[in-house]
C-alpha atoms as a PDB file:
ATOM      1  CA  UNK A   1     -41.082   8.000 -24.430  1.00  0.00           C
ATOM      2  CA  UNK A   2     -39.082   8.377 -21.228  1.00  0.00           C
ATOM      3  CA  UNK A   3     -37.591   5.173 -19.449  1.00  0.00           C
ATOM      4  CA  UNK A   4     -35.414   4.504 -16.456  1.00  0.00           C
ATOM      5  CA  UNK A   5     -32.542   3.682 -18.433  1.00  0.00           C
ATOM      6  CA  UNK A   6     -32.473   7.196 -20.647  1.00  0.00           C
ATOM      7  CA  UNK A   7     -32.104   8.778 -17.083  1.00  0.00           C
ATOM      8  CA  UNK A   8     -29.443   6.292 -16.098  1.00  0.00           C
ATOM      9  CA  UNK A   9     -27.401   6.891 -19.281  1.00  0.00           C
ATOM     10  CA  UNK A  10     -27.055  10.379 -18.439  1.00  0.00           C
ATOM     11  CA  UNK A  11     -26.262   9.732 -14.607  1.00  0.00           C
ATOM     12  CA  UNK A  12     -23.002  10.867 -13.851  1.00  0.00           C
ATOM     13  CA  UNK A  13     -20.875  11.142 -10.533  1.00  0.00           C
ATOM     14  CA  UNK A  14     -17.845  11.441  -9.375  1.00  0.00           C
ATOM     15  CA  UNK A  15     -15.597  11.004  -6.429  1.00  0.00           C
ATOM     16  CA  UNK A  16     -11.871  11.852  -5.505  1.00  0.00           C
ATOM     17  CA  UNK A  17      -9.375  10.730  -3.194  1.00  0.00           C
ATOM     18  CA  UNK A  18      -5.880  11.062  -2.248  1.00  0.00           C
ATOM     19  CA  UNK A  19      -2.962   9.016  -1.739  1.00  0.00           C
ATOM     20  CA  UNK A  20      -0.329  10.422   0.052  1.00  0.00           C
ATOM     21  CA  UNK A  21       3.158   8.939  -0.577  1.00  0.00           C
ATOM     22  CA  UNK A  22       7.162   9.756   0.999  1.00  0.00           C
ATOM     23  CA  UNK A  23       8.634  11.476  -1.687  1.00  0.00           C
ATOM     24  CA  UNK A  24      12.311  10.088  -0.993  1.00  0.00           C
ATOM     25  CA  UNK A  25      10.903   6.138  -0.926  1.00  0.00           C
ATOM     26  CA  UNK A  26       7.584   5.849  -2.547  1.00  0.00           C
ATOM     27  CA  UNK A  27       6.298   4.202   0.721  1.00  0.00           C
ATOM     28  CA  UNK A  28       2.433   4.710   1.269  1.00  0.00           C
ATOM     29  CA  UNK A  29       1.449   7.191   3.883  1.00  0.00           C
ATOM     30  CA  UNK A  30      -2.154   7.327   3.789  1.00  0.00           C
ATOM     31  CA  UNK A  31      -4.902   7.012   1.330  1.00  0.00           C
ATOM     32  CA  UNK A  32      -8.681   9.183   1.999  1.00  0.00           C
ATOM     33  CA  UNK A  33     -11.741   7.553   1.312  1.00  0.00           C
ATOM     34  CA  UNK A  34     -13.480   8.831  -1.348  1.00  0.00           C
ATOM     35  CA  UNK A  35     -15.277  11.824  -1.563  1.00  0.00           C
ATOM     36  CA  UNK A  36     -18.532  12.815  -3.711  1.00  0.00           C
ATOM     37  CA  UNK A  37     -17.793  15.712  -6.205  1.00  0.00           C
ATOM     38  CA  UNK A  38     -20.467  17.919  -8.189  1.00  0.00           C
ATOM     39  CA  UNK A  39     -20.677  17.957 -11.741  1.00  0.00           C
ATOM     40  CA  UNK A  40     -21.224  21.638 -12.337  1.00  0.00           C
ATOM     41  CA  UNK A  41     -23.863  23.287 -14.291  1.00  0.00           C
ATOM     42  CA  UNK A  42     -23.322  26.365 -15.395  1.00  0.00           C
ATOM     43  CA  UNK A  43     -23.059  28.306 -18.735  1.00  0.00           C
ATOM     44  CA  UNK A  44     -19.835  26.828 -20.422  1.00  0.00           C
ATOM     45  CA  UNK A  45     -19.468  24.399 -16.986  1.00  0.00           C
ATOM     46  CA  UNK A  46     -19.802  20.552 -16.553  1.00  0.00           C
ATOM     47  CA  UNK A  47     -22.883  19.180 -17.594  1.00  0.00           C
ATOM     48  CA  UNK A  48     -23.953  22.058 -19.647  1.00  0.00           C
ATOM     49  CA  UNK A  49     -20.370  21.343 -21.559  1.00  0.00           C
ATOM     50  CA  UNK A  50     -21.415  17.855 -22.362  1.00  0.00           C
ATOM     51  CA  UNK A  51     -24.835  19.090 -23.626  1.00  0.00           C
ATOM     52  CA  UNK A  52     -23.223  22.050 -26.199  1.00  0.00           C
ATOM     53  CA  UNK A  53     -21.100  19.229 -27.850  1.00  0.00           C
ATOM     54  CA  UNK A  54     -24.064  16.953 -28.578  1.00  0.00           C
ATOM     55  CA  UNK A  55     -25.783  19.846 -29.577  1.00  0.00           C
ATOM     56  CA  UNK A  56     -22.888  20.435 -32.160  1.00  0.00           C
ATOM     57  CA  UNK A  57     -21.444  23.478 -30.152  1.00  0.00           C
ATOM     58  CA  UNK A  58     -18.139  22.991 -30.144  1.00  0.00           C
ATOM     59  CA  UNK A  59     -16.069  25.619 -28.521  1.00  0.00           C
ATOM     60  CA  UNK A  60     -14.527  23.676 -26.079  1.00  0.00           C
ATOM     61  CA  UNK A  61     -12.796  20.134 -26.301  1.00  0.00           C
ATOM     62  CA  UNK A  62     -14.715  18.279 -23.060  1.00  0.00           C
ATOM     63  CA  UNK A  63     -11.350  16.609 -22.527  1.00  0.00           C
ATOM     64  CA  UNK A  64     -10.215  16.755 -18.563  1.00  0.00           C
ATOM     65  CA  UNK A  65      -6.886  18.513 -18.268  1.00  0.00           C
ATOM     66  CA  UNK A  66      -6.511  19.760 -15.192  1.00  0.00           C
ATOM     67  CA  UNK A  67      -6.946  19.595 -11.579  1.00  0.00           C
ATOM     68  CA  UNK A  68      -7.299  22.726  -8.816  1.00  0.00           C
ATOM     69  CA  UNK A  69      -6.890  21.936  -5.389  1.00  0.00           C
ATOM     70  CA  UNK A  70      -7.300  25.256  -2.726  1.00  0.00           C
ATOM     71  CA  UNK A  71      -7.977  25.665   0.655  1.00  0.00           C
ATOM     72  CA  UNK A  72     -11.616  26.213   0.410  1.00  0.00           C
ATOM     73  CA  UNK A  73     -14.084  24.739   2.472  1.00  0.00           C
ATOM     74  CA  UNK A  74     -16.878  26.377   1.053  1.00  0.00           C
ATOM     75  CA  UNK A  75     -19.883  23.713   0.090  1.00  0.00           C
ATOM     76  CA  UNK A  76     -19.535  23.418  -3.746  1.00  0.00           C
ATOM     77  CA  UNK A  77     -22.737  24.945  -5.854  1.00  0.00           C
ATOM     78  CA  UNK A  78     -24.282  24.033  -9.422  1.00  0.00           C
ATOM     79  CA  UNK A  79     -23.366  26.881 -10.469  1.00  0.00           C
ATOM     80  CA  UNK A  80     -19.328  27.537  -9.331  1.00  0.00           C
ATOM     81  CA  UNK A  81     -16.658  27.795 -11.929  1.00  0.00           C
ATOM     82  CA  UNK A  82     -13.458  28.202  -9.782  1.00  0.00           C
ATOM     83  CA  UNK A  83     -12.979  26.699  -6.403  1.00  0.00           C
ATOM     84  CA  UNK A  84     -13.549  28.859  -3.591  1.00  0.00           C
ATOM     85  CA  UNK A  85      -9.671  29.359  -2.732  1.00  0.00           C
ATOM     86  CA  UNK A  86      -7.637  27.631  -5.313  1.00  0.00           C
ATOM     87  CA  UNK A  87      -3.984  26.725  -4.541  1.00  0.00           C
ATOM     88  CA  UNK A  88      -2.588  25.181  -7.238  1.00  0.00           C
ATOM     89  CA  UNK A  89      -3.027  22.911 -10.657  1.00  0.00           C
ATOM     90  CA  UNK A  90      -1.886  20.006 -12.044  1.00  0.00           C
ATOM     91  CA  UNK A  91      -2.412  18.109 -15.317  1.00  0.00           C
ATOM     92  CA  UNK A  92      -3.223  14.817 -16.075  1.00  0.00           C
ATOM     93  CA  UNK A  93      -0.838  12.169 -15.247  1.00  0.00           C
ATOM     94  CA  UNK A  94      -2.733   8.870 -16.383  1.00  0.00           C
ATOM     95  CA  UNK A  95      -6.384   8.221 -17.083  1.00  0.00           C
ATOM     96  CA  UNK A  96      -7.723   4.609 -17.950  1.00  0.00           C
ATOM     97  CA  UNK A  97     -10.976   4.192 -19.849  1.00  0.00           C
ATOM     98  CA  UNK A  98     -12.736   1.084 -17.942  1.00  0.00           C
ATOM     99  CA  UNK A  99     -16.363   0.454 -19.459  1.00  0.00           C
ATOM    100  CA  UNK A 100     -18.483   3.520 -18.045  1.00  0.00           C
ATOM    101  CA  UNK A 101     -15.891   5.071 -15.872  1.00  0.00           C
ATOM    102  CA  UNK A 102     -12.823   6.754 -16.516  1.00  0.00           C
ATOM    103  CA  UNK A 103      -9.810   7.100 -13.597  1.00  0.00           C
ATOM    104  CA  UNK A 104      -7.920  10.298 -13.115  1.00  0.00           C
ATOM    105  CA  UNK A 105      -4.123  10.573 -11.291  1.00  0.00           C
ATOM    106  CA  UNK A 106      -2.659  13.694 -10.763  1.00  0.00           C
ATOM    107  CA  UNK A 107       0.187  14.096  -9.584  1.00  0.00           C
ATOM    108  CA  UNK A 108       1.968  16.469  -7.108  1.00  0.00           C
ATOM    109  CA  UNK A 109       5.623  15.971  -6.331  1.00  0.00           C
ATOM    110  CA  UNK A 110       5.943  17.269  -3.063  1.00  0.00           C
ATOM    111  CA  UNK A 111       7.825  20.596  -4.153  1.00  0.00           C
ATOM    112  CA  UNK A 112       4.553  21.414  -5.969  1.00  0.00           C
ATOM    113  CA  UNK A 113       1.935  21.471  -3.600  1.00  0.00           C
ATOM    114  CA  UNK A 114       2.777  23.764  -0.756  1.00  0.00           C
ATOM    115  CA  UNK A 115       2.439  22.551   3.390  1.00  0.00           C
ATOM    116  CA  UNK A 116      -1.096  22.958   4.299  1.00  0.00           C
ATOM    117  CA  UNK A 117      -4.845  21.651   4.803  1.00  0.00           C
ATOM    118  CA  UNK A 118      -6.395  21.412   1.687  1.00  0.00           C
ATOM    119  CA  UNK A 119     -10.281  21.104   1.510  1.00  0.00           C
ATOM    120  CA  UNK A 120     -11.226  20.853  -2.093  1.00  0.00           C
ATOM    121  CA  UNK A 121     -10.154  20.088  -5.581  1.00  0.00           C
ATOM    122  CA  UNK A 122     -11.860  20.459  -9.051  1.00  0.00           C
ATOM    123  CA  UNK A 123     -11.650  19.294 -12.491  1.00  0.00           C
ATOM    124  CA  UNK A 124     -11.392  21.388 -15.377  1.00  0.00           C
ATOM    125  CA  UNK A 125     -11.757  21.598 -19.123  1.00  0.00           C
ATOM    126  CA  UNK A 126      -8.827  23.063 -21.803  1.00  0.00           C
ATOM    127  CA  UNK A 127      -6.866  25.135 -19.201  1.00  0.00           C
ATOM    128  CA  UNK A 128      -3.591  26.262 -19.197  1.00  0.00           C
ATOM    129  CA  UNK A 129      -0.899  26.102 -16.449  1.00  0.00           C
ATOM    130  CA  UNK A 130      -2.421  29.075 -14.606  1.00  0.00           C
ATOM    131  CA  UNK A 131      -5.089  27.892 -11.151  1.00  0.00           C
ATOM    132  CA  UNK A 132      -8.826  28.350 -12.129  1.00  0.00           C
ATOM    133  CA  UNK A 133      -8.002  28.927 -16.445  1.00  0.00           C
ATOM    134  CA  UNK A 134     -10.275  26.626 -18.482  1.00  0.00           C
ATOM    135  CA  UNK A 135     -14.071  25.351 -17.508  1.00  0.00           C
ATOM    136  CA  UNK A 136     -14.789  23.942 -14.482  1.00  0.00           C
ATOM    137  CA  UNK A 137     -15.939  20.425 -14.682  1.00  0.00           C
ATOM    138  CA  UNK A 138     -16.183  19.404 -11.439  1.00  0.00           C
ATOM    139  CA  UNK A 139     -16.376  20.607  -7.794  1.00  0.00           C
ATOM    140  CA  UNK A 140     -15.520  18.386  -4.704  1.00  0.00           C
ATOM    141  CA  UNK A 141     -15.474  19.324  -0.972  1.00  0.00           C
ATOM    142  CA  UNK A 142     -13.543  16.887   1.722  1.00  0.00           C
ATOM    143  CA  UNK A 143     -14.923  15.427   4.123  1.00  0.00           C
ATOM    144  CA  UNK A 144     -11.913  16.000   6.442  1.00  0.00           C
ATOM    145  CA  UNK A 145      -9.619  18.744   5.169  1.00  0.00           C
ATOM    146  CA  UNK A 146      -6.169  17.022   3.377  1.00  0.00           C
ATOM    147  CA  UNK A 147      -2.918  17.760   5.270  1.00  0.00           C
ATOM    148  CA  UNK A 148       0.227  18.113   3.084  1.00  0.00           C
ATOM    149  CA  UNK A 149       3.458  17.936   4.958  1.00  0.00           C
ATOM    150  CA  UNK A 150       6.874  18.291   4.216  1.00  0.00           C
ATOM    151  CA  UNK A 151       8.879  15.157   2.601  1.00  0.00           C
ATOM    152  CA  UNK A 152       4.756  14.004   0.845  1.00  0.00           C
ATOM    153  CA  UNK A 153       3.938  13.430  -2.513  1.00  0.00           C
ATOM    154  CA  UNK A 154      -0.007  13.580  -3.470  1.00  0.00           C
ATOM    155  CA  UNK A 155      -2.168  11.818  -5.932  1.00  0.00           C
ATOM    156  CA  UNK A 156      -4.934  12.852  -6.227  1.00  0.00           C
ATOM    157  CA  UNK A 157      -7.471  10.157  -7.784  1.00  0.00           C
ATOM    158  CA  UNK A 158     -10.432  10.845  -9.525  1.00  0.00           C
ATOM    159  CA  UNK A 159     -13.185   8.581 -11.048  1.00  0.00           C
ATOM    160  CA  UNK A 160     -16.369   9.599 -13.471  1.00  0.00           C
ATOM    161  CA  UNK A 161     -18.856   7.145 -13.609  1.00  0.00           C
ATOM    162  CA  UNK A 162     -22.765   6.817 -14.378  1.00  0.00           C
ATOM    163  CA  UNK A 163     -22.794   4.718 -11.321  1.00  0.00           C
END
């Protein structure tokens, strides 16, 4: 029998922002509000990932390594698997289980993210080093695109959450 808090359980969302930092003094620049991201449902994306492993398919790990971030500002779809103009990647930096969310950082030093407007950013499941490897998890657009300027550090902050 179907109730309310079945559908809750399997609820999730997500949102991203960014905090930009000086790189020379740590001294906060700005920080975004947060954005709504997509939880992607594809074959071997998102949702459909976290369905496989309770199914006992378990080709993939479901842990979060990595994070695109491109100049796309393409409106994200159910069914993407890369960004629409990935940039770069990061990994994980910390992540803090907190009841029914989890919190993402990743990091970019300012050498590693390049000078430019920056309008979306995804998660993504056992990649490597190399932009748009692994499976897309997630798929956020920003609200107002993200400009990265010389002498800025980025953190890019990401939450999962059922609510």
């Amino acid at each position: 029998m179907y109730n309310k808090n079945m559908k809750d359980a399997f609820n999730l969302k997500g949102k991203v922002k960014i905090i930009k930092t000086d790189s020379q003094t740590g001294e906060l620049i700005c920080e975004t509000p947060y954005y709504k991201n997509l939880i992607v449902n594809g074959t071997d994306t998102g949702f459909n990932l976290i369905l496989d492993r309770l199914y006992g398919t378990n080709t993939y790990s479901l842990n979060i390594t990595h994070l695109d971030t491109g100049t796309g500002i393409t409106t994200p779809a159910i069914s993407d698997t890369t960004l629409a103009s990935p940039v770069v990647r990061t990994s994980v930096a910390t992540k803090v289980l907190d009841g029914d969310s989890i919190t993402y950082r990743f990091f970019f030093a300012d050498a590693n993210l390049p000078n430019d407007d920056y309008g979306e950013v995804g998660l993504f499941i056992d990649g490597s080093t190399g932009v748009s490897t692994g499976q897309m998890f997630s798929h956020a657009l920003f609200g107002i695109p993200y400009t990265k300027g010389t002498g800025e550090d980025s953190t890019f902050e990401y939450k999962l959450s059922k609510t």
